[in-house]
PDB file of N, CA and C in Angstrom:
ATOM      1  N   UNK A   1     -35.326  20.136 -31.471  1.00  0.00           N
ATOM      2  CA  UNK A   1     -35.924  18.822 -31.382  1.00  0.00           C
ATOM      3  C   UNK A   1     -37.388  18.927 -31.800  1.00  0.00           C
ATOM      4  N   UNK A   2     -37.801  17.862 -32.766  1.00  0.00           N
ATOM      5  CA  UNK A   2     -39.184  18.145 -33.023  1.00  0.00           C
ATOM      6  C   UNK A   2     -40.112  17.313 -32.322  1.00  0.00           C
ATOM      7  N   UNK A   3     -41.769  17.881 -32.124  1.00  0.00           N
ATOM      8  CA  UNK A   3     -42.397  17.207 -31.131  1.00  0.00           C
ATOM      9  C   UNK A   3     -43.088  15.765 -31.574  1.00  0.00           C
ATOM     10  N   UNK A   4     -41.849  15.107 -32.698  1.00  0.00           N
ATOM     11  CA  UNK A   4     -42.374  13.590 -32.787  1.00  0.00           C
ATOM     12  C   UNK A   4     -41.301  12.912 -31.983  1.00  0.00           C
ATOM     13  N   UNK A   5     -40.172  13.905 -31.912  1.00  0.00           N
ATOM     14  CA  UNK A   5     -38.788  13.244 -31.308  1.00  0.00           C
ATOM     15  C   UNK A   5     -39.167  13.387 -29.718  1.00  0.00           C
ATOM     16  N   UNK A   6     -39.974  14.133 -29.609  1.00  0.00           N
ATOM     17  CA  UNK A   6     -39.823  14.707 -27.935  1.00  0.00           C
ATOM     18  C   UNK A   6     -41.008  13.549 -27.310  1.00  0.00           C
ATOM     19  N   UNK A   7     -41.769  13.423 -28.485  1.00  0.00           N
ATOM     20  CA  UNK A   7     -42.604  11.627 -28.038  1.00  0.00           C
ATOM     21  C   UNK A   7     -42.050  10.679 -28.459  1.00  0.00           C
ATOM     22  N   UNK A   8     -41.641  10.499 -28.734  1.00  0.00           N
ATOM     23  CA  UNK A   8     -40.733   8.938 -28.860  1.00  0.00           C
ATOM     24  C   UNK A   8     -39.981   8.872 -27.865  1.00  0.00           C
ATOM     25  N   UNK A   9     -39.190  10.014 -27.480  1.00  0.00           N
ATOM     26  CA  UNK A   9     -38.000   9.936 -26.363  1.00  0.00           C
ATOM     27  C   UNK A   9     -39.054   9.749 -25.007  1.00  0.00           C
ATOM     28  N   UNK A  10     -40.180  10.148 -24.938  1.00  0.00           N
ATOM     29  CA  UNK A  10     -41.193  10.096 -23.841  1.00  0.00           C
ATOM     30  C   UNK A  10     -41.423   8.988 -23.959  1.00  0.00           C
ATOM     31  N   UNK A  11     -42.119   8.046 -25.086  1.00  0.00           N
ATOM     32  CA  UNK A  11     -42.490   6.518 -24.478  1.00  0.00           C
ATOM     33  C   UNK A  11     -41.632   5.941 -24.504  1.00  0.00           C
ATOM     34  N   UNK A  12     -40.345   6.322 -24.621  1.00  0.00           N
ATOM     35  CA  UNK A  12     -39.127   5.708 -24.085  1.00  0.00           C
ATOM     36  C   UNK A  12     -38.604   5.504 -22.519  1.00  0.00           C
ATOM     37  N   UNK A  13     -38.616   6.500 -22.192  1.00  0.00           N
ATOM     38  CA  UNK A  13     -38.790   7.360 -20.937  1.00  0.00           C
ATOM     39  C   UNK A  13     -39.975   6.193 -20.338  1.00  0.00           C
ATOM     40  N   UNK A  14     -40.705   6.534 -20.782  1.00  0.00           N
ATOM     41  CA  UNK A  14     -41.999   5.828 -19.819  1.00  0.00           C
ATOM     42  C   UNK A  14     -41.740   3.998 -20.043  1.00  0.00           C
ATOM     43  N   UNK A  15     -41.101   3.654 -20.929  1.00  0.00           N
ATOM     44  CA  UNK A  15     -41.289   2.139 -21.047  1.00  0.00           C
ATOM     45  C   UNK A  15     -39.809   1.854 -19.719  1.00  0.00           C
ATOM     46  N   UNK A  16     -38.738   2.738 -20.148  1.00  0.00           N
ATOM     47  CA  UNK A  16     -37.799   2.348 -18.982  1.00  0.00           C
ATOM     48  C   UNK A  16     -37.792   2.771 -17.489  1.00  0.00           C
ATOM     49  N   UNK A  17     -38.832   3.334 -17.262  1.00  0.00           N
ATOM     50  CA  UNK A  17     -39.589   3.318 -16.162  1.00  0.00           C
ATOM     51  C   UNK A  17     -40.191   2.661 -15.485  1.00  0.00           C
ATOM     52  N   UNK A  18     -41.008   1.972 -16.517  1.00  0.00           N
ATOM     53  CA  UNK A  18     -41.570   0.442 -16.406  1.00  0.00           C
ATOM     54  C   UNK A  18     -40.655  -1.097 -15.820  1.00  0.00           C
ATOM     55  N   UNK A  19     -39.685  -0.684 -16.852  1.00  0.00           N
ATOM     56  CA  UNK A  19     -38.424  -2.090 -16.581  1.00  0.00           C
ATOM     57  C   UNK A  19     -38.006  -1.762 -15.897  1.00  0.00           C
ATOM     58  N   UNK A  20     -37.550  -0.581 -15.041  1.00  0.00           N
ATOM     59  CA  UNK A  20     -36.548  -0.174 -13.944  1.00  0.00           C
ATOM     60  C   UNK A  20     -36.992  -0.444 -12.932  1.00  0.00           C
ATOM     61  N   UNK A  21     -38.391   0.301 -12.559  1.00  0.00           N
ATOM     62  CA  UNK A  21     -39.409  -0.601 -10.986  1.00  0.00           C
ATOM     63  C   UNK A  21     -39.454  -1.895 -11.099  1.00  0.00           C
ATOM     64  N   UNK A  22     -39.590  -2.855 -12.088  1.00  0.00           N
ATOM     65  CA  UNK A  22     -39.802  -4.257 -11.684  1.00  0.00           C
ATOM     66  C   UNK A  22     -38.840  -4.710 -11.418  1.00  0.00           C
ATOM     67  N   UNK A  23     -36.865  -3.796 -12.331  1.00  0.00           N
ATOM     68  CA  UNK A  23     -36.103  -4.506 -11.855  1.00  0.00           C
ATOM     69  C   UNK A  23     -35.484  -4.091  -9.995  1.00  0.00           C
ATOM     70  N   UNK A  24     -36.127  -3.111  -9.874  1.00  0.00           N
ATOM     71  CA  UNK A  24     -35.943  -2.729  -8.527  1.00  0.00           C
ATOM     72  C   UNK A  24     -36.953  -3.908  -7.367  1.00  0.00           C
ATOM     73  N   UNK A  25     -37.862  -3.849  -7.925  1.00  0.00           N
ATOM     74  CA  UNK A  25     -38.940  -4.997  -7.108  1.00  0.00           C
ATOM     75  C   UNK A  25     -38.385  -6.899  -6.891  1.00  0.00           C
ATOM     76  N   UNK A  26     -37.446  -6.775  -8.134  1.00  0.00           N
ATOM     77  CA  UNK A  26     -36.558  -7.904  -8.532  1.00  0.00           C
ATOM     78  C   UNK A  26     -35.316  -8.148  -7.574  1.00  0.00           C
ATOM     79  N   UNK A  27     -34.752  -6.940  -7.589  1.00  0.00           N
ATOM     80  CA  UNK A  27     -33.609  -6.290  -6.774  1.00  0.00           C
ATOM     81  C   UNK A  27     -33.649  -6.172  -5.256  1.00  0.00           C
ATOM     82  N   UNK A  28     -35.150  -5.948  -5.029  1.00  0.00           N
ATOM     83  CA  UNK A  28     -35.297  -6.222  -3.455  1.00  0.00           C
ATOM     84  C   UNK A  28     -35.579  -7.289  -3.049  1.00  0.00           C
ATOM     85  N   UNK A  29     -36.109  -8.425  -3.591  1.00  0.00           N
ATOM     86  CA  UNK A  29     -36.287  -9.124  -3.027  1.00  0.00           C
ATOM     87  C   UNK A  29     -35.050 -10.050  -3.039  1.00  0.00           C
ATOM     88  N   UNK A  30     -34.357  -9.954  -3.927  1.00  0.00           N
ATOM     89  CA  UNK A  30     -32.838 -10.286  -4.025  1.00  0.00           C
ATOM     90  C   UNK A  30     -31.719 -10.065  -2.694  1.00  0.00           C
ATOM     91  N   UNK A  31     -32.275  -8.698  -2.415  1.00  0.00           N
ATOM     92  CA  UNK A  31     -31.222  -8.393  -1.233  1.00  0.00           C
ATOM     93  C   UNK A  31     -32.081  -8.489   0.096  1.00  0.00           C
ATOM     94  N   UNK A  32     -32.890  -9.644   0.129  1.00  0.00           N
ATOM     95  CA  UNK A  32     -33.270  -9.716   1.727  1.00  0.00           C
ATOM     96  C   UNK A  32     -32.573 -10.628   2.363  1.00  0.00           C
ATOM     97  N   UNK A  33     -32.245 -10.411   3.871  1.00  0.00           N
ATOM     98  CA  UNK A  33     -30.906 -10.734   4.921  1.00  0.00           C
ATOM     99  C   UNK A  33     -31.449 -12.148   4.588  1.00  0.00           C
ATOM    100  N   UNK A  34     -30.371 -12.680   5.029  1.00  0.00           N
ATOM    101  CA  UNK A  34     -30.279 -13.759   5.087  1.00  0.00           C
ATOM    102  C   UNK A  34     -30.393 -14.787   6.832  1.00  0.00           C
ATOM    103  N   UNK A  35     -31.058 -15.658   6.998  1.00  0.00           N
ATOM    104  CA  UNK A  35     -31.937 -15.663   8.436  1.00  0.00           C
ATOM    105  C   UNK A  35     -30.612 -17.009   8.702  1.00  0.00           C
ATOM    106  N   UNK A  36     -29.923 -16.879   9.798  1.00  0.00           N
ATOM    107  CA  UNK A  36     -29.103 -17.287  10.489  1.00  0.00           C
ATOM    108  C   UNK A  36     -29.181 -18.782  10.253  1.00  0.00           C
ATOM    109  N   UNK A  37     -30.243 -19.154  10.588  1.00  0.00           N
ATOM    110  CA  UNK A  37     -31.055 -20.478  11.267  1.00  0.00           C
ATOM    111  C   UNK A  37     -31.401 -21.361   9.643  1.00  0.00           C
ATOM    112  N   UNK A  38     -31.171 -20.625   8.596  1.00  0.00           N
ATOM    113  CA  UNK A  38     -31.462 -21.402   7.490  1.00  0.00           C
ATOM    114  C   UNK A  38     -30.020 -22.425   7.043  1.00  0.00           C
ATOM    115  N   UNK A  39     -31.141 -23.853   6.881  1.00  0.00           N
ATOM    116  CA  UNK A  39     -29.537 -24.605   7.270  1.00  0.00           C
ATOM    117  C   UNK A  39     -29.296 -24.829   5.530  1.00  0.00           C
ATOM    118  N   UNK A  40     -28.032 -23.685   5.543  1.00  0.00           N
ATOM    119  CA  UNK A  40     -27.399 -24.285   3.622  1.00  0.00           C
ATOM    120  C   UNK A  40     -26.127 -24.090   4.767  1.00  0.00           C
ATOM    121  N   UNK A  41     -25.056 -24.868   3.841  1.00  0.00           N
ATOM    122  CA  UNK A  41     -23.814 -24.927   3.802  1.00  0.00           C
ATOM    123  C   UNK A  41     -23.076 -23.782   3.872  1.00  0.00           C
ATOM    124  N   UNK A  42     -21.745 -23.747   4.784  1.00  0.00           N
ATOM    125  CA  UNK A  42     -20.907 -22.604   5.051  1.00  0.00           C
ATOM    126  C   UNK A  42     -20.653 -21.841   3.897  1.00  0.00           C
ATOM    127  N   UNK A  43     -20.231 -22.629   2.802  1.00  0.00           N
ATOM    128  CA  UNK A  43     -19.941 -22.411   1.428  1.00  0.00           C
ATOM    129  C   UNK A  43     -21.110 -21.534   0.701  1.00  0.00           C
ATOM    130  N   UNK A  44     -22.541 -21.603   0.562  1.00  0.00           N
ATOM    131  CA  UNK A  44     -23.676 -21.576  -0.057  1.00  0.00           C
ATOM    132  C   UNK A  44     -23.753 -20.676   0.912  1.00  0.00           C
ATOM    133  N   UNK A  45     -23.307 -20.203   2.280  1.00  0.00           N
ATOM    134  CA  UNK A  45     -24.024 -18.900   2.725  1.00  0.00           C
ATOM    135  C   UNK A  45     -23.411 -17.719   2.633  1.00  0.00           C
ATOM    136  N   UNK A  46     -22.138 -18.474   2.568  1.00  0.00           N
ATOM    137  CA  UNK A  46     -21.357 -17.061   1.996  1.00  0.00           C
ATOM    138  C   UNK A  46     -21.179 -16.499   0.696  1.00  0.00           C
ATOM    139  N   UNK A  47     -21.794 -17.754  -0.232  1.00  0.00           N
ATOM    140  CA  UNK A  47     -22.125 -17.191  -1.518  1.00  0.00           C
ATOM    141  C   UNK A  47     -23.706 -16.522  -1.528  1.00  0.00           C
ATOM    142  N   UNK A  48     -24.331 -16.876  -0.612  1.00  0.00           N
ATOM    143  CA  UNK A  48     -25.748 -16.226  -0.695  1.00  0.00           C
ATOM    144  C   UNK A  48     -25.635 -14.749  -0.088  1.00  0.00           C
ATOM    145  N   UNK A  49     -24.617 -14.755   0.733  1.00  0.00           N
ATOM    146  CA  UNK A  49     -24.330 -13.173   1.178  1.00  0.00           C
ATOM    147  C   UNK A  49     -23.611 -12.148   0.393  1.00  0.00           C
ATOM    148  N   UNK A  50     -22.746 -12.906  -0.518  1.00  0.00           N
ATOM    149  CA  UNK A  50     -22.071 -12.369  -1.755  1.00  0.00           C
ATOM    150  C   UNK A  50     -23.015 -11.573  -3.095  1.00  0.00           C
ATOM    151  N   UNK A  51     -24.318 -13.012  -3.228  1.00  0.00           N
ATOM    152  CA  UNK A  51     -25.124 -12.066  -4.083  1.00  0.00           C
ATOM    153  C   UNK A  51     -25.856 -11.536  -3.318  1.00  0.00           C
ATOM    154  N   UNK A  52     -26.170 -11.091  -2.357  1.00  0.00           N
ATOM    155  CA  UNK A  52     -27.114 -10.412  -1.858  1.00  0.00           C
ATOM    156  C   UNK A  52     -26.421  -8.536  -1.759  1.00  0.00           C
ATOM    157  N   UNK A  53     -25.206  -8.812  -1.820  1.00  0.00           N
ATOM    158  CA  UNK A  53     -24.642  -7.538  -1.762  1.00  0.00           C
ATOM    159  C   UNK A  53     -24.167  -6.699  -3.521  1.00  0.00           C
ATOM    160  N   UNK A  54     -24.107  -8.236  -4.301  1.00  0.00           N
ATOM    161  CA  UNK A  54     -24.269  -7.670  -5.600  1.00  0.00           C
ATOM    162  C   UNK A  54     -25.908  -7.094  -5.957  1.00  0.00           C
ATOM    163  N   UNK A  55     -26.545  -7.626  -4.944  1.00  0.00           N
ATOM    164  CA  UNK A  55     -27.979  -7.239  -5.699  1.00  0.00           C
ATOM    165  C   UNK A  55     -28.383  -6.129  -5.399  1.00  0.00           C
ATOM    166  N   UNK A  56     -27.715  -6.077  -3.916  1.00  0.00           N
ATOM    167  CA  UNK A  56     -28.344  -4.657  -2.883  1.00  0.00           C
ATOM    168  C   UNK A  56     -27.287  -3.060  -3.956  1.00  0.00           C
ATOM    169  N   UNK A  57     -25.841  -3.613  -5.001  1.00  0.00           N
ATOM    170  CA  UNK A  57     -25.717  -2.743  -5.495  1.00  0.00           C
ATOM    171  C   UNK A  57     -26.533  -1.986  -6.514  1.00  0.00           C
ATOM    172  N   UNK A  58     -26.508  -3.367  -7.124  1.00  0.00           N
ATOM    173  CA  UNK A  58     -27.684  -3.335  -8.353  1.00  0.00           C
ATOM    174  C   UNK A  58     -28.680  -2.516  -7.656  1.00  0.00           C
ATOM    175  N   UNK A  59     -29.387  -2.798  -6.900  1.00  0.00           N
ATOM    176  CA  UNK A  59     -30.503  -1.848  -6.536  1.00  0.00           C
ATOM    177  C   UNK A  59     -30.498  -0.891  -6.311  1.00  0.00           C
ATOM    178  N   UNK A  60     -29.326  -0.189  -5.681  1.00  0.00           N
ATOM    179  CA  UNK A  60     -28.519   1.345  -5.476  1.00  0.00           C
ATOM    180  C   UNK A  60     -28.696   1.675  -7.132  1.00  0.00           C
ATOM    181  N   UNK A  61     -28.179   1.240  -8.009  1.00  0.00           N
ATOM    182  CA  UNK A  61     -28.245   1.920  -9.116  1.00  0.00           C
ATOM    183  C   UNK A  61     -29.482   2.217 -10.087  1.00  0.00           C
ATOM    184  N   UNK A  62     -30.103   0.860  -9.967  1.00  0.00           N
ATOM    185  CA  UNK A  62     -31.454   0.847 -10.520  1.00  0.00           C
ATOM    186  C   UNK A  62     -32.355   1.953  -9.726  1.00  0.00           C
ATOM    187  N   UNK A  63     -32.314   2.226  -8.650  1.00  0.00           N
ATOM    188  CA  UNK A  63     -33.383   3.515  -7.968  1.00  0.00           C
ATOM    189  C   UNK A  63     -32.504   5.049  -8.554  1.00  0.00           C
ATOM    190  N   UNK A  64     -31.065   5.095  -8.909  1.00  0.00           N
ATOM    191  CA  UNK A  64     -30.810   6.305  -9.399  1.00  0.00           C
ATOM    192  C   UNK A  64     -31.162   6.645 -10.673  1.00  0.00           C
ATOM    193  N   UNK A  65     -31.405   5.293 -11.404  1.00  0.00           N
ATOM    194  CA  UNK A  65     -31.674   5.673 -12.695  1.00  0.00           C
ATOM    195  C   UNK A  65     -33.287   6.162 -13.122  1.00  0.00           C
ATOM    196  N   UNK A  66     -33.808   5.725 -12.176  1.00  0.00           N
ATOM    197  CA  UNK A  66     -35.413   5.557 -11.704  1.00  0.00           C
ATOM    198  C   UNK A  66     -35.048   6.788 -11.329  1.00  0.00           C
ATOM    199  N   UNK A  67     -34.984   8.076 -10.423  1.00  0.00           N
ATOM    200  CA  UNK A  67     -34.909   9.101 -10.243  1.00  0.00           C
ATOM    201  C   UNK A  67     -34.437  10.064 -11.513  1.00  0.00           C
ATOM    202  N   UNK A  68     -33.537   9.460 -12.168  1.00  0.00           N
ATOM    203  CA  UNK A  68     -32.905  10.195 -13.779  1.00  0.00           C
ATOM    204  C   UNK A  68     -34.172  10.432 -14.673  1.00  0.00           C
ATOM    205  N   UNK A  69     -35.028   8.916 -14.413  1.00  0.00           N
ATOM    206  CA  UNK A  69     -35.675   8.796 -15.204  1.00  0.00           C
ATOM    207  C   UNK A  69     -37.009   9.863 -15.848  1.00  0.00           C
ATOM    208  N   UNK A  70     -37.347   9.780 -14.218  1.00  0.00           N
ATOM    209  CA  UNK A  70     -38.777  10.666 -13.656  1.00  0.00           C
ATOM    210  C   UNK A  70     -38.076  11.763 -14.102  1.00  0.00           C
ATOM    211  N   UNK A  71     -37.265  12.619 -13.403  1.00  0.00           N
ATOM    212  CA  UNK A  71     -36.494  13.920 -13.821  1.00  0.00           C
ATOM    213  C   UNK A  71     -36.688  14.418 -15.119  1.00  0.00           C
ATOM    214  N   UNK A  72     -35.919  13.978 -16.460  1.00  0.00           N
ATOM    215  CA  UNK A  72     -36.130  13.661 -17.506  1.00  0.00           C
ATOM    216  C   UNK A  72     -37.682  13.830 -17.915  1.00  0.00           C
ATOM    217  N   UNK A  73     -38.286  13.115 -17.323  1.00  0.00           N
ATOM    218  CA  UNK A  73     -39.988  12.598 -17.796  1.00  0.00           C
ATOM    219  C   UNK A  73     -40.945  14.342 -17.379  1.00  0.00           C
ATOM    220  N   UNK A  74     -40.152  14.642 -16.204  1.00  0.00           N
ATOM    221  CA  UNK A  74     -41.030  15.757 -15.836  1.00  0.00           C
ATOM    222  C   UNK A  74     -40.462  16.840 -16.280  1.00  0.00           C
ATOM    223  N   UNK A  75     -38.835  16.969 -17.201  1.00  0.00           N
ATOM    224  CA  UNK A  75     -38.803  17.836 -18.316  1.00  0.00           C
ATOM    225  C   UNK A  75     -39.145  17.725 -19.603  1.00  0.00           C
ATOM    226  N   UNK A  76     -39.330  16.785 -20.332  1.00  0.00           N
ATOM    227  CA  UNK A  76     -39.615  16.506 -20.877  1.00  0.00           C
ATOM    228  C   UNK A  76     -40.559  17.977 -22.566  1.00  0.00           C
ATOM    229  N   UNK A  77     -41.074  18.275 -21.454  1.00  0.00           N
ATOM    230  CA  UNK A  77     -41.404  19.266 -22.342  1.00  0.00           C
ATOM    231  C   UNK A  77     -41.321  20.844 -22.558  1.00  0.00           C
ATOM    232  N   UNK A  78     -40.054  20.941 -21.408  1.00  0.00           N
ATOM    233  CA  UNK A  78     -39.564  21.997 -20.969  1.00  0.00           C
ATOM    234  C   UNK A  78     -38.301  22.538 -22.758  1.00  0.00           C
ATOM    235  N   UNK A  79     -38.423  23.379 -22.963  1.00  0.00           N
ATOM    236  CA  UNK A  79     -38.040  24.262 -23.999  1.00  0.00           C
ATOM    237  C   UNK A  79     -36.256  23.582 -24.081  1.00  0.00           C
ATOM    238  N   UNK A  80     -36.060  23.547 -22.678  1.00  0.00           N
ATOM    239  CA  UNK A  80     -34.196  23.397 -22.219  1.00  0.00           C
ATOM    240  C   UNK A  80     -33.725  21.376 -22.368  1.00  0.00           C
ATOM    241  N   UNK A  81     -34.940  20.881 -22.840  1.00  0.00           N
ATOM    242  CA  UNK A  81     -34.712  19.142 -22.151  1.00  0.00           C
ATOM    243  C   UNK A  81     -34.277  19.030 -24.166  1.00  0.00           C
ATOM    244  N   UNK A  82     -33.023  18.124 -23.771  1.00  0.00           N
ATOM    245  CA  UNK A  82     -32.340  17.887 -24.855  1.00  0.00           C
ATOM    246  C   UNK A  82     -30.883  18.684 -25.309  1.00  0.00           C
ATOM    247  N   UNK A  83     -31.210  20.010 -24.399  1.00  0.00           N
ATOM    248  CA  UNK A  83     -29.969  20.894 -24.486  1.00  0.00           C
ATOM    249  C   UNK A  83     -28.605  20.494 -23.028  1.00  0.00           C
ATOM    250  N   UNK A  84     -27.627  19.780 -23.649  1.00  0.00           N
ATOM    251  CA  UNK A  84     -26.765  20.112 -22.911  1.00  0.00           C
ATOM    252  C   UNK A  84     -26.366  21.349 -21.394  1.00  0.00           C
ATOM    253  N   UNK A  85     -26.246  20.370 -20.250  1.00  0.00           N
ATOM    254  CA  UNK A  85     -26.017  21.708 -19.096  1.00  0.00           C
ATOM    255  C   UNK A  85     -24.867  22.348 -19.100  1.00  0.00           C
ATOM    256  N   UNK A  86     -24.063  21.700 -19.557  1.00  0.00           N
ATOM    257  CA  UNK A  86     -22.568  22.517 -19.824  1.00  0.00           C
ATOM    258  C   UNK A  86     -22.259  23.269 -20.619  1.00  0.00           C
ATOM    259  N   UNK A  87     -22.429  22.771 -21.965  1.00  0.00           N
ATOM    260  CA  UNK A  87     -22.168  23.604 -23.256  1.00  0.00           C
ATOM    261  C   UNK A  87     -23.200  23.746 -23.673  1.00  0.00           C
ATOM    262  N   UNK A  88     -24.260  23.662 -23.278  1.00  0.00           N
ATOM    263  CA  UNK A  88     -25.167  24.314 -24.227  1.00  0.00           C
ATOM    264  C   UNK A  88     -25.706  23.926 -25.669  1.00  0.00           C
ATOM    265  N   UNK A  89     -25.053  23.274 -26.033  1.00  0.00           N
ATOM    266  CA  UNK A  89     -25.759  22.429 -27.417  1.00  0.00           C
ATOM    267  C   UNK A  89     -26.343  21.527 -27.158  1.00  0.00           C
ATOM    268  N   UNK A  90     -27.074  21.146 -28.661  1.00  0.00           N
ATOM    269  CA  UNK A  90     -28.012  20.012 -28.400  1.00  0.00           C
ATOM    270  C   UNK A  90     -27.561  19.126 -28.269  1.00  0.00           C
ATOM    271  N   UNK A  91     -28.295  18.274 -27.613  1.00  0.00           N
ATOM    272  CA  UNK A  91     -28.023  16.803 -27.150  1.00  0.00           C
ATOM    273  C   UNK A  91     -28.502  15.566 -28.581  1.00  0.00           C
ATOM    274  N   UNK A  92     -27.673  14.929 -29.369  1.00  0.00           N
ATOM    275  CA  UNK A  92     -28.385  14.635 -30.454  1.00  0.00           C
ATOM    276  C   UNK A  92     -29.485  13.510 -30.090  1.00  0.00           C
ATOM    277  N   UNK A  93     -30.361  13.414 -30.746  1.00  0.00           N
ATOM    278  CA  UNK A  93     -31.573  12.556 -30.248  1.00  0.00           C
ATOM    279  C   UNK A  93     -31.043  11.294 -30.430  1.00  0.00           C
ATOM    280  N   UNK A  94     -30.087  10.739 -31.097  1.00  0.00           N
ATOM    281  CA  UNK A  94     -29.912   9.189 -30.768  1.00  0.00           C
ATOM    282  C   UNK A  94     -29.249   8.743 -29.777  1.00  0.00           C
ATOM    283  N   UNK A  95     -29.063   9.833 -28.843  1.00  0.00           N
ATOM    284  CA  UNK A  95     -27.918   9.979 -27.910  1.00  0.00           C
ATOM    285  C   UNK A  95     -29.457   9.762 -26.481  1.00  0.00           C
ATOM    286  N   UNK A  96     -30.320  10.419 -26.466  1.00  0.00           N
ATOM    287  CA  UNK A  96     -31.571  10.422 -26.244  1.00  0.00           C
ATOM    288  C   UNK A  96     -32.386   9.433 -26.015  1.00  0.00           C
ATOM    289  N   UNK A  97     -32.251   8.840 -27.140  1.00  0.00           N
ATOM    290  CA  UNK A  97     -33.344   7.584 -27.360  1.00  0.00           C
ATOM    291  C   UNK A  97     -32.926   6.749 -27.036  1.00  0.00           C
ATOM    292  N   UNK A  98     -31.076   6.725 -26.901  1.00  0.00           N
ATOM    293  CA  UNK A  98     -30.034   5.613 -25.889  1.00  0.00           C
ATOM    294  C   UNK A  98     -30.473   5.924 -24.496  1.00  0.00           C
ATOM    295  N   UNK A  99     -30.415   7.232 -24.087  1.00  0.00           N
ATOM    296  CA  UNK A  99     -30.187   7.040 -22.843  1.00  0.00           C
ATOM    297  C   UNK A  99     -30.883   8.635 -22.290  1.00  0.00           C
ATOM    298  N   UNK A 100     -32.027   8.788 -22.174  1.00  0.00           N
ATOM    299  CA  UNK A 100     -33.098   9.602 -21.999  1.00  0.00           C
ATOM    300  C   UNK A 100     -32.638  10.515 -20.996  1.00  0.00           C
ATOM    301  N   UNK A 101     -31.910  10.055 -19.704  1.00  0.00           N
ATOM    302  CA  UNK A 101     -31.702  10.246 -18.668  1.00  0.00           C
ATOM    303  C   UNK A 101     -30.646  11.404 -18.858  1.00  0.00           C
ATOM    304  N   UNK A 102     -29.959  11.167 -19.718  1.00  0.00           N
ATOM    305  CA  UNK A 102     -28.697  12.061 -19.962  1.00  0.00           C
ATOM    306  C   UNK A 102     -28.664  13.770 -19.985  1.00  0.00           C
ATOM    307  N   UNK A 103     -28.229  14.049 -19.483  1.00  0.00           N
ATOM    308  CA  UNK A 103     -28.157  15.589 -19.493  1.00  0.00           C
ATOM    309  C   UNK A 103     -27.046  16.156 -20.008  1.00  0.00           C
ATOM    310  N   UNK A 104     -25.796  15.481 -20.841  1.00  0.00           N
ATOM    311  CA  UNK A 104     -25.025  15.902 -20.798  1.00  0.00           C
ATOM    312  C   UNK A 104     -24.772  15.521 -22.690  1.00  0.00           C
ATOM    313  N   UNK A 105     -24.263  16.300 -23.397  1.00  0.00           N
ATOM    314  CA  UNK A 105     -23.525  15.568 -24.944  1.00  0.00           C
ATOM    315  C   UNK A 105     -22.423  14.705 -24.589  1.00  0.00           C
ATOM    316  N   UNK A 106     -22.253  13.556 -25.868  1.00  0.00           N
ATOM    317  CA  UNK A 106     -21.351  12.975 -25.645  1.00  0.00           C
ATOM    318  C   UNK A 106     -19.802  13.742 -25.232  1.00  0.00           C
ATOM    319  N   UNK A 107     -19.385  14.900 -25.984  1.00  0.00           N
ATOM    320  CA  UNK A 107     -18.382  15.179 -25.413  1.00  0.00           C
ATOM    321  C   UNK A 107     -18.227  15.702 -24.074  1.00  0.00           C
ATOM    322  N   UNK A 108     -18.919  16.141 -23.545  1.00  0.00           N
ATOM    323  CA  UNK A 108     -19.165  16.865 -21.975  1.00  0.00           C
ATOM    324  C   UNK A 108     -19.364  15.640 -21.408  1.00  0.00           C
ATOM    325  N   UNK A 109     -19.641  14.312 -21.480  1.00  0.00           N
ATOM    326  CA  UNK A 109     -19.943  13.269 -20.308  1.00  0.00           C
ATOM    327  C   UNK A 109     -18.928  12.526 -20.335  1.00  0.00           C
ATOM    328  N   UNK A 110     -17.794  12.947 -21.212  1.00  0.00           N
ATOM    329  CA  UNK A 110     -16.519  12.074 -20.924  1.00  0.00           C
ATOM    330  C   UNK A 110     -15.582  12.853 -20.653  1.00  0.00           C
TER     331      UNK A 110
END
C-alpha cells in the first residue's frame, strides 16, 4: 500500500468518525425512555416504544463501528494495517476506502 493510499484511507477513517459520533449523538437522543405521564395515544406509544428500540439498536451498532473505526485509525500506520488477519494478503484498497474498518479480504469475510 502506498503512503498516498494509507492517507486517503485515513481522512476517510477520520471523516467516518465524524458521521458516526453525530449519528450516535442522533441515536441517543432517539432512544430516551419514554415518560409514562406523556399524554399521546395507546397507539402512538407503542409506536414511540417501537422506534425507540429500533434506535437504541442502531446505536448498538453505530458505537461498534466507532470502536472499528478508532482501531483502524490507531493502525493505520502500522506496517500489518491493510493485510488480511487470516490469510495474510492484502486487503485491496477499494475494499478499504469502502470500508476502512475491515480487517478481513473479501474472500475471508464471507
Amino acid at each position: 500500500m502506498t503512503v498516498e493510499q494509507r492517507e486517503e484511507i485515513k481522512a476517510i477513517i477520520l471523516e467516518q468518525i465524524t458521521k458516526t459520533e453525530e449519528a450516535i449523538t442522533q441515536y441517543e437522543d432517539m432512544s430516551q425512555p419514554i415518560a409514562p405521564e406523556n399524554s399521546i395515544g395507546r397507539v402512538s406509544r407503542m409506536d414511540a416504544i417501537n422506534n425507540k428500540s429500533v434506535a437504541e439498536a442502531a446505536l448498538r451498532q453505530a458505537k461498534r463501528k466507532l470502536k472499528k473505526l478508532q482501531l483502524a485509525l490507531s493502525k493505520i500506520d502500522d506496517p500489518k494495517f491493510g493485510i488480511c488477519v487470516r490469510c495474510k494478503k492484502d486487503i485491496p484498497p477499494k475494499r478499504l476506502i469502502l470500508m476502512p474498518e475491515s480487517q478481513y479480504c473479501v474472500n475471508c469475510a464471507s
